[in-house]
N, C-alpha and C. Protein backbone atom coordinates (compact mmCIF):
# COMPACT_ATOMS: atom_id res chain seq x y z
N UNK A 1 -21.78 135.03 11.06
CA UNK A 1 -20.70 135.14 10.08
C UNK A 1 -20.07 136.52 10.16
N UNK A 2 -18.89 136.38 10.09
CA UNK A 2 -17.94 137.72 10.09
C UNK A 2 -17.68 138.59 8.92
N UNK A 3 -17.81 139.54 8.72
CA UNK A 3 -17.49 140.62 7.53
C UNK A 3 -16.54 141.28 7.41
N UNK A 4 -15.58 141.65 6.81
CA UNK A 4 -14.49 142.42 6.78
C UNK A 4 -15.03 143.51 6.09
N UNK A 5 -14.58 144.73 5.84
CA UNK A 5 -14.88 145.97 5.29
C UNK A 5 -13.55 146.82 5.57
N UNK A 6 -12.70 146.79 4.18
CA UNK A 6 -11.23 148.00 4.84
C UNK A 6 -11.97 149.49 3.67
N UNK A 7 -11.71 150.21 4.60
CA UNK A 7 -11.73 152.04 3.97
C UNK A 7 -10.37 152.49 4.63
N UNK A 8 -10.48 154.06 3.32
CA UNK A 8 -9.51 154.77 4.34
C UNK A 8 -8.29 154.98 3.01
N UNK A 9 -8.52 154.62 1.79
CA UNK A 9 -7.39 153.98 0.86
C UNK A 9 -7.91 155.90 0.09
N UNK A 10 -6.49 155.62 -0.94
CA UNK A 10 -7.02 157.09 -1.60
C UNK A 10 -5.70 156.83 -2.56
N UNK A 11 -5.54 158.42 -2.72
CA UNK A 11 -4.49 159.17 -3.34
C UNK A 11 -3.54 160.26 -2.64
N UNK A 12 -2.72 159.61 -2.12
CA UNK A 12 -1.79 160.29 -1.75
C UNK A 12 -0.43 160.64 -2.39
N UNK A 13 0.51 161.90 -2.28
CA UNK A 13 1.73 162.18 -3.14
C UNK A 13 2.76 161.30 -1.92
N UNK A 14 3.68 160.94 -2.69
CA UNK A 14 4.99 160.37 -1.78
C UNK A 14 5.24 161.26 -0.96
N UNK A 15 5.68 160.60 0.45
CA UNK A 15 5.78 160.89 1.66
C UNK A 15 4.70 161.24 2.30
N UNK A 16 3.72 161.08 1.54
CA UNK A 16 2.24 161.51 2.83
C UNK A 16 1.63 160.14 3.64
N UNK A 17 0.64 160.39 3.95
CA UNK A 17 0.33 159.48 4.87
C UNK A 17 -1.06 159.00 4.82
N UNK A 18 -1.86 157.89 4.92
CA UNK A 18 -2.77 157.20 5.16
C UNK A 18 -3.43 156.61 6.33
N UNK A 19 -4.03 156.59 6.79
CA UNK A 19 -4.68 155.19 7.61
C UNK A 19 -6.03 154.49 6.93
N UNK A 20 -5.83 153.12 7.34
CA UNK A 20 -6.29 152.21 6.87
C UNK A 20 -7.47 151.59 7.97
N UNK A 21 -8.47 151.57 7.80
CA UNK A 21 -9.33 150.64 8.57
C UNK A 21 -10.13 149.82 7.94
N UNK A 22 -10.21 148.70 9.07
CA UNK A 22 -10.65 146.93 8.87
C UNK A 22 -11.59 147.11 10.12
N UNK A 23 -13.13 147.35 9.69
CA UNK A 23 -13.96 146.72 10.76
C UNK A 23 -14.77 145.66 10.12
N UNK A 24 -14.59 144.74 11.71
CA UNK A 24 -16.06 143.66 11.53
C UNK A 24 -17.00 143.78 11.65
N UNK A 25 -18.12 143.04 11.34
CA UNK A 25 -19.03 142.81 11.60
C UNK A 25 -19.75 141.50 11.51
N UNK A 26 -21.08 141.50 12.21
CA UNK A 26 -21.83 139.99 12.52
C UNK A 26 -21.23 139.68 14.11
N UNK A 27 -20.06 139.37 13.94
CA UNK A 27 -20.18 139.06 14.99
C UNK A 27 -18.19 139.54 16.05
N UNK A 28 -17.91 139.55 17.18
CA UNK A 28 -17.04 140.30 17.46
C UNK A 28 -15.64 139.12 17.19
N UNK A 29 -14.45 140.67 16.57
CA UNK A 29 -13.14 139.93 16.29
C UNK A 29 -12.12 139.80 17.18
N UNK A 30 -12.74 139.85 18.13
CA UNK A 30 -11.47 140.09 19.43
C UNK A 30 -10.44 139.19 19.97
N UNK A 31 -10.98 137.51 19.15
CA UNK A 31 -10.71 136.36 19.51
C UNK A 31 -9.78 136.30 18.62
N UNK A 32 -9.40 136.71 17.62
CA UNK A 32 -8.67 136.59 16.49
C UNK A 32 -7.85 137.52 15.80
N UNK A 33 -6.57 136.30 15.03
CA UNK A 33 -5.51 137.36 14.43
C UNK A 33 -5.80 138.60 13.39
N UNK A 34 -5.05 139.40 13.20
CA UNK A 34 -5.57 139.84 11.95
C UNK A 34 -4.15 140.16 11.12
N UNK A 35 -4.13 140.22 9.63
CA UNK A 35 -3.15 140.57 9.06
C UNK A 35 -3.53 141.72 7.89
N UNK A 36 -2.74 142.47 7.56
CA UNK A 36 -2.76 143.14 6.19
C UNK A 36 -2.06 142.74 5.28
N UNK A 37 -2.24 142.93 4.36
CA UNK A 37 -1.63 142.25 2.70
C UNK A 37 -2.00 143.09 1.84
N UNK A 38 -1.10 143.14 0.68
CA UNK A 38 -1.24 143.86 -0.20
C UNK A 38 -1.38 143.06 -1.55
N UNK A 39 -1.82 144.01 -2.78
CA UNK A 39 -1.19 143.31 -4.06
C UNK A 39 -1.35 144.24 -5.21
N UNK A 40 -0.07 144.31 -5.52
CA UNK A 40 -0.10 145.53 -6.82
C UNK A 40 -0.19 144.79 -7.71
N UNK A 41 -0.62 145.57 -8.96
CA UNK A 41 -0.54 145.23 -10.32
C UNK A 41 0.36 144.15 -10.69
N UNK A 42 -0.31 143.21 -11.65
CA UNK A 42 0.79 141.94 -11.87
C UNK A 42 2.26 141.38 -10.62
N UNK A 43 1.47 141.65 -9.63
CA UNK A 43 2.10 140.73 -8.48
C UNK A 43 1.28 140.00 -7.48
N UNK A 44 2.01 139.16 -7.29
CA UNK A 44 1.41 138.52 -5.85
C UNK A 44 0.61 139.02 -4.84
N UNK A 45 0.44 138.26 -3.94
CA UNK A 45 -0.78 138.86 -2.83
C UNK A 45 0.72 138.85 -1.54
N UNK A 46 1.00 140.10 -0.86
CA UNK A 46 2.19 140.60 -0.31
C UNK A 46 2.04 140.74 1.46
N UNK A 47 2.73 140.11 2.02
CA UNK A 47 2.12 140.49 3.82
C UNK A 47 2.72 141.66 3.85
N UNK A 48 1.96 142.44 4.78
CA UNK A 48 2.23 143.84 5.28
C UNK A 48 2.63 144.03 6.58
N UNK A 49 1.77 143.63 7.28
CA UNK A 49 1.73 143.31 8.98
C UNK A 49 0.37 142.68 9.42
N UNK A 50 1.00 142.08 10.81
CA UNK A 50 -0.13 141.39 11.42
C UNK A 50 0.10 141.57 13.21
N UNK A 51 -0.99 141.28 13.55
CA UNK A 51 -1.14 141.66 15.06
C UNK A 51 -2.00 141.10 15.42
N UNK A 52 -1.64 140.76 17.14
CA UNK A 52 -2.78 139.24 17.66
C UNK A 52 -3.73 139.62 17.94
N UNK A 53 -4.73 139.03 18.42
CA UNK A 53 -5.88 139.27 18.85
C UNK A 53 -5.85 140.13 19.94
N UNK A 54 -5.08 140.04 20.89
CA UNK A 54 -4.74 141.03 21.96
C UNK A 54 -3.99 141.87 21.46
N UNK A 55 -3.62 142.42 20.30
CA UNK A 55 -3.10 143.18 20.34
C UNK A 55 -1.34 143.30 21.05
N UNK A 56 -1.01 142.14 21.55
CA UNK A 56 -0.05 142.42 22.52
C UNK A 56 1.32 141.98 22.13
N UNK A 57 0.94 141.63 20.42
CA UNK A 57 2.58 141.71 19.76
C UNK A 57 2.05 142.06 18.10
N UNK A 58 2.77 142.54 17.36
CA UNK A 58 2.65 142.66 16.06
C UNK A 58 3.70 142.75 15.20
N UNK A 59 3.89 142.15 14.13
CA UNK A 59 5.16 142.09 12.85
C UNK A 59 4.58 142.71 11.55
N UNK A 60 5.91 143.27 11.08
CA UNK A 60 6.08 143.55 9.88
C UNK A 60 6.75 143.10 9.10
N UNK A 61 6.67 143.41 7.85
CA UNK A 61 7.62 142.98 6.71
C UNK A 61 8.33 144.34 6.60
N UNK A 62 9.42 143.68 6.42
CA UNK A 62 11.19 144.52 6.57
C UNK A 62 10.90 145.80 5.46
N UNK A 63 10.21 145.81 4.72
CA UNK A 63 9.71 147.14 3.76
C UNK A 63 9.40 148.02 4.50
N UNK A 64 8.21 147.67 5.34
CA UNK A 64 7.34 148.20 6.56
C UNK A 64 7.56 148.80 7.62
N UNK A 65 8.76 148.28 7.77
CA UNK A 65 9.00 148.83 9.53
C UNK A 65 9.71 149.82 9.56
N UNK A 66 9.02 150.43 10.68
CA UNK A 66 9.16 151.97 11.05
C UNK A 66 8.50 153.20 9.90
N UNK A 67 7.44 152.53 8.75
CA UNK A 67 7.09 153.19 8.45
C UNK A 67 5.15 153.06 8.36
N UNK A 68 5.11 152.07 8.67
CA UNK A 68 3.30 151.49 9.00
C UNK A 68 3.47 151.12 10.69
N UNK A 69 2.29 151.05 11.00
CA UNK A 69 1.87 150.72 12.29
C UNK A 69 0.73 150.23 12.05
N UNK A 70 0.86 148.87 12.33
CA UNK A 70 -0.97 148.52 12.71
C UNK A 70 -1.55 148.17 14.67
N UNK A 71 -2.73 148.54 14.47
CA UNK A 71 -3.55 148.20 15.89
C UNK A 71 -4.55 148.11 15.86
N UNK A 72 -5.42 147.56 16.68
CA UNK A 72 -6.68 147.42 17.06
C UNK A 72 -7.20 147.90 17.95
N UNK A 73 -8.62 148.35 17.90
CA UNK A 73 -9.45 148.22 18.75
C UNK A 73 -10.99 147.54 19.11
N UNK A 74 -10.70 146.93 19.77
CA UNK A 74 -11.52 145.38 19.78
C UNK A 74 -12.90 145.84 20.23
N UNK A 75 -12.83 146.67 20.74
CA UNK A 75 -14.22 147.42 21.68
C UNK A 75 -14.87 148.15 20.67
N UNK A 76 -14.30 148.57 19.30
CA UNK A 76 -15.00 149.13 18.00
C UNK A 76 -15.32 147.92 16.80
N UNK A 77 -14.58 146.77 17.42
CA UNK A 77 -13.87 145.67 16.33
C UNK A 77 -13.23 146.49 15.21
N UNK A 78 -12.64 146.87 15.40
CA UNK A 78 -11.63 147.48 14.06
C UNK A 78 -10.27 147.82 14.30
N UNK A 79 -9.96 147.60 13.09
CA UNK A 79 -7.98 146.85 13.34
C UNK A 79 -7.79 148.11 12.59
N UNK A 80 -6.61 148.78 12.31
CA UNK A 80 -5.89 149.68 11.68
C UNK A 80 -4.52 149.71 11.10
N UNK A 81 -4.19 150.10 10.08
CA UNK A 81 -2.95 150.68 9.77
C UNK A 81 -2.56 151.48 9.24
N UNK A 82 -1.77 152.37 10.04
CA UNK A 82 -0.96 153.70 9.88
C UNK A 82 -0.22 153.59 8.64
N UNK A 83 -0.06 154.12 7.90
CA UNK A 83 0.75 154.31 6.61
C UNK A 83 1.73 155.41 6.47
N UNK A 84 2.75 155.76 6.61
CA UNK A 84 3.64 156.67 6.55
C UNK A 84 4.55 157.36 5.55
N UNK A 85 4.76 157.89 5.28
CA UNK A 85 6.56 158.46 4.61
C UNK A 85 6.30 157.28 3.41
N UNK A 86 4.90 157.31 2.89
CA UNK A 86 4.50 156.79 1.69
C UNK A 86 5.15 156.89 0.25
N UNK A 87 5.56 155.19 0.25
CA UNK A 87 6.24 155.77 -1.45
C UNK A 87 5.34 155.05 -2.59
N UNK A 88 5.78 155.50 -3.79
CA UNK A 88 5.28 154.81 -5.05
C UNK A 88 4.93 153.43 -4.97
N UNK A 89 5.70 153.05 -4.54
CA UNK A 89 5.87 151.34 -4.80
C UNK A 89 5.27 150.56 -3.62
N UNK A 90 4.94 151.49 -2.57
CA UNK A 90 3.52 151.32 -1.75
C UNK A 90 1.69 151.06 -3.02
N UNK A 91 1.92 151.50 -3.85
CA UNK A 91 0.50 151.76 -4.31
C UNK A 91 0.13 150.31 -4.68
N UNK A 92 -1.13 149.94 -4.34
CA UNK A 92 -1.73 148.74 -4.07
C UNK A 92 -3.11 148.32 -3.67
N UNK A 93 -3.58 147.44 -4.26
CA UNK A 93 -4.93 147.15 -3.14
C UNK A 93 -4.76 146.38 -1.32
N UNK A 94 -4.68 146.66 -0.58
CA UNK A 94 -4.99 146.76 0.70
C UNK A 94 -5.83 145.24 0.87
N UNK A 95 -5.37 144.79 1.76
CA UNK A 95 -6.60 144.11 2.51
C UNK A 95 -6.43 143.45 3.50
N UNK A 96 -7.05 143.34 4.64
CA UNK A 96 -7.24 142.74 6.15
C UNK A 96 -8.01 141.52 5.42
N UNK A 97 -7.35 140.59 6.60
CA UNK A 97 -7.39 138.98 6.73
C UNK A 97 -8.32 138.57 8.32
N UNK A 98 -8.48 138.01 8.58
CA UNK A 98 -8.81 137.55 9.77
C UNK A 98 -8.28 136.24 9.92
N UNK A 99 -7.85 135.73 11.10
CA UNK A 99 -7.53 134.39 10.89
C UNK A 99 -8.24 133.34 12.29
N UNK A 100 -9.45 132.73 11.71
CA UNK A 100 -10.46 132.08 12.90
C UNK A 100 -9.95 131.06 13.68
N UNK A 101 -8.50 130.97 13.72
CA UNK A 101 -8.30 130.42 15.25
C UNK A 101 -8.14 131.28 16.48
N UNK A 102 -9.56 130.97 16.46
CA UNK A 102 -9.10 131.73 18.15
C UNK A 102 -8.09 132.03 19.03
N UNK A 103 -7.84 133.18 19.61
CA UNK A 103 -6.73 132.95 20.93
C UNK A 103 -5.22 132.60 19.79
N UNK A 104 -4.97 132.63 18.79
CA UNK A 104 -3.84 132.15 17.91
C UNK A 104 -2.59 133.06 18.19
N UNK A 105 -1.82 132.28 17.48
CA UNK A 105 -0.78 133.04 17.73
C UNK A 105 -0.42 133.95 16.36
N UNK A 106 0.78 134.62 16.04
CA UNK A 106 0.74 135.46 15.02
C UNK A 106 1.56 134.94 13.95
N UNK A 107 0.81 135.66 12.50
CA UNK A 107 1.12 134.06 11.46
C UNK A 107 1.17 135.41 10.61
N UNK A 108 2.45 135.47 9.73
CA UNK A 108 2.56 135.96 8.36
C UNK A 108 1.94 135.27 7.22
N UNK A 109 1.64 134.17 7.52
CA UNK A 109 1.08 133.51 6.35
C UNK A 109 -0.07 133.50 5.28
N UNK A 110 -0.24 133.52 4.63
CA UNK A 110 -1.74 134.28 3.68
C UNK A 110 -2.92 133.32 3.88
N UNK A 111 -2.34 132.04 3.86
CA UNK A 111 -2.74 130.77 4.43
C UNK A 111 -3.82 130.45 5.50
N UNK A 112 -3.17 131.17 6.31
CA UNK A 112 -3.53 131.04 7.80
C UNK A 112 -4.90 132.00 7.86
N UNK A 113 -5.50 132.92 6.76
CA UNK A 113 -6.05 134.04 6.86
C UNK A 113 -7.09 133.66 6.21
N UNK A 114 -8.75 133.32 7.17
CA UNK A 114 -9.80 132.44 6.22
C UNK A 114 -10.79 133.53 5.39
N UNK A 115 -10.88 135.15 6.23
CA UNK A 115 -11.48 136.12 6.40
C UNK A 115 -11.09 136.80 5.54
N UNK A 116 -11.80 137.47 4.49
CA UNK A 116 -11.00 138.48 4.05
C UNK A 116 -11.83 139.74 3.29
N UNK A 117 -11.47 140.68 3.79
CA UNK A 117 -12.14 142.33 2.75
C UNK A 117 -12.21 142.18 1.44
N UNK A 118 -12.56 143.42 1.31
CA UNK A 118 -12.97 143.56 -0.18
C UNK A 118 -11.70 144.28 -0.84
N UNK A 119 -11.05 144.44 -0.14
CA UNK A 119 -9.74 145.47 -0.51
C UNK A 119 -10.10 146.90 -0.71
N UNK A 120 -8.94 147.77 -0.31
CA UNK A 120 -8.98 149.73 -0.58
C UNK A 120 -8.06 149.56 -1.09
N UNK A 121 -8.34 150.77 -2.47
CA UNK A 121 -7.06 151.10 -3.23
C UNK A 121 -5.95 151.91 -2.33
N UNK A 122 -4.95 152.27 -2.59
CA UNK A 122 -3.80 153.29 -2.40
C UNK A 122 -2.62 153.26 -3.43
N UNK A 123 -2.86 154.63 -3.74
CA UNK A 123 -2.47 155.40 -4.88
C UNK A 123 -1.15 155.84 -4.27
N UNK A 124 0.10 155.70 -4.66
CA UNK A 124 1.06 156.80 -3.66
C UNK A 124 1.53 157.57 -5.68
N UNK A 125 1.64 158.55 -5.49
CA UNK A 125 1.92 159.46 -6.82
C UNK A 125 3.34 159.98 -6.61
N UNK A 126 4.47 159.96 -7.58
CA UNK A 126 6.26 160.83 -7.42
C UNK A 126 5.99 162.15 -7.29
């Protein structure tokens, strides 16, 4: 059985920066998608980005881009995301998904994501 575990979450002032890590464990994630999601206070559960098992394409949500980066490294099993030019309305609980179809292709969907962390806070402060 697979474990998720994300660290890496804190308190940061707007415009600083974070990284985020999602390692597995039990057994290796190399076969599989992974996504990040968020969910602030009295909202929904939010996609962030996701990236394939190879690593060899990844999407964001239009909030996101050009200011997060996620990647993996499969040889540590642990997926990442860069957090950037951090604002307020970033602050949220965090969390990596896994999604156990093997070899899959890449899915924004929350749905699609059977795996999931325990969530890291991130604080972004004005």
């Amino acid at each position: 059985q697979v474990q998720l575990v994300e660290s890496g979450g804190g308190l940061v002032q707007a415009g600083g920066s974070l990284r985020l890590s999602c390692t597995a464990s039990g057994r290796t994630f190399s076969q599989y998608g992974l996504g990040w999601f968020r969910q602030a206070p009295q909202k929904d559960l939010e996609f962030v980005a996701a990236i394939t098992w190879s690593a060899d394409s990844s999407y964001y949500a239009d909030s996101m881009k050009g200011r997060f980066t996620v990647s993996r490294d499969n040889a540590k099993n642990t997926a990442y995301l860069q957090m950037n030019s951090l604002k307020p309305e970033d602050t949220a609980v965090y969390y990596c998904g896994l999604d156990l179809r093997a070899f899959g292709p890449l899915t924004t969907n929350r749905n699609d994501y059977d795996l999931w962390g325990q969530g890291t806070q991130v604080t972004v402060s004005s």
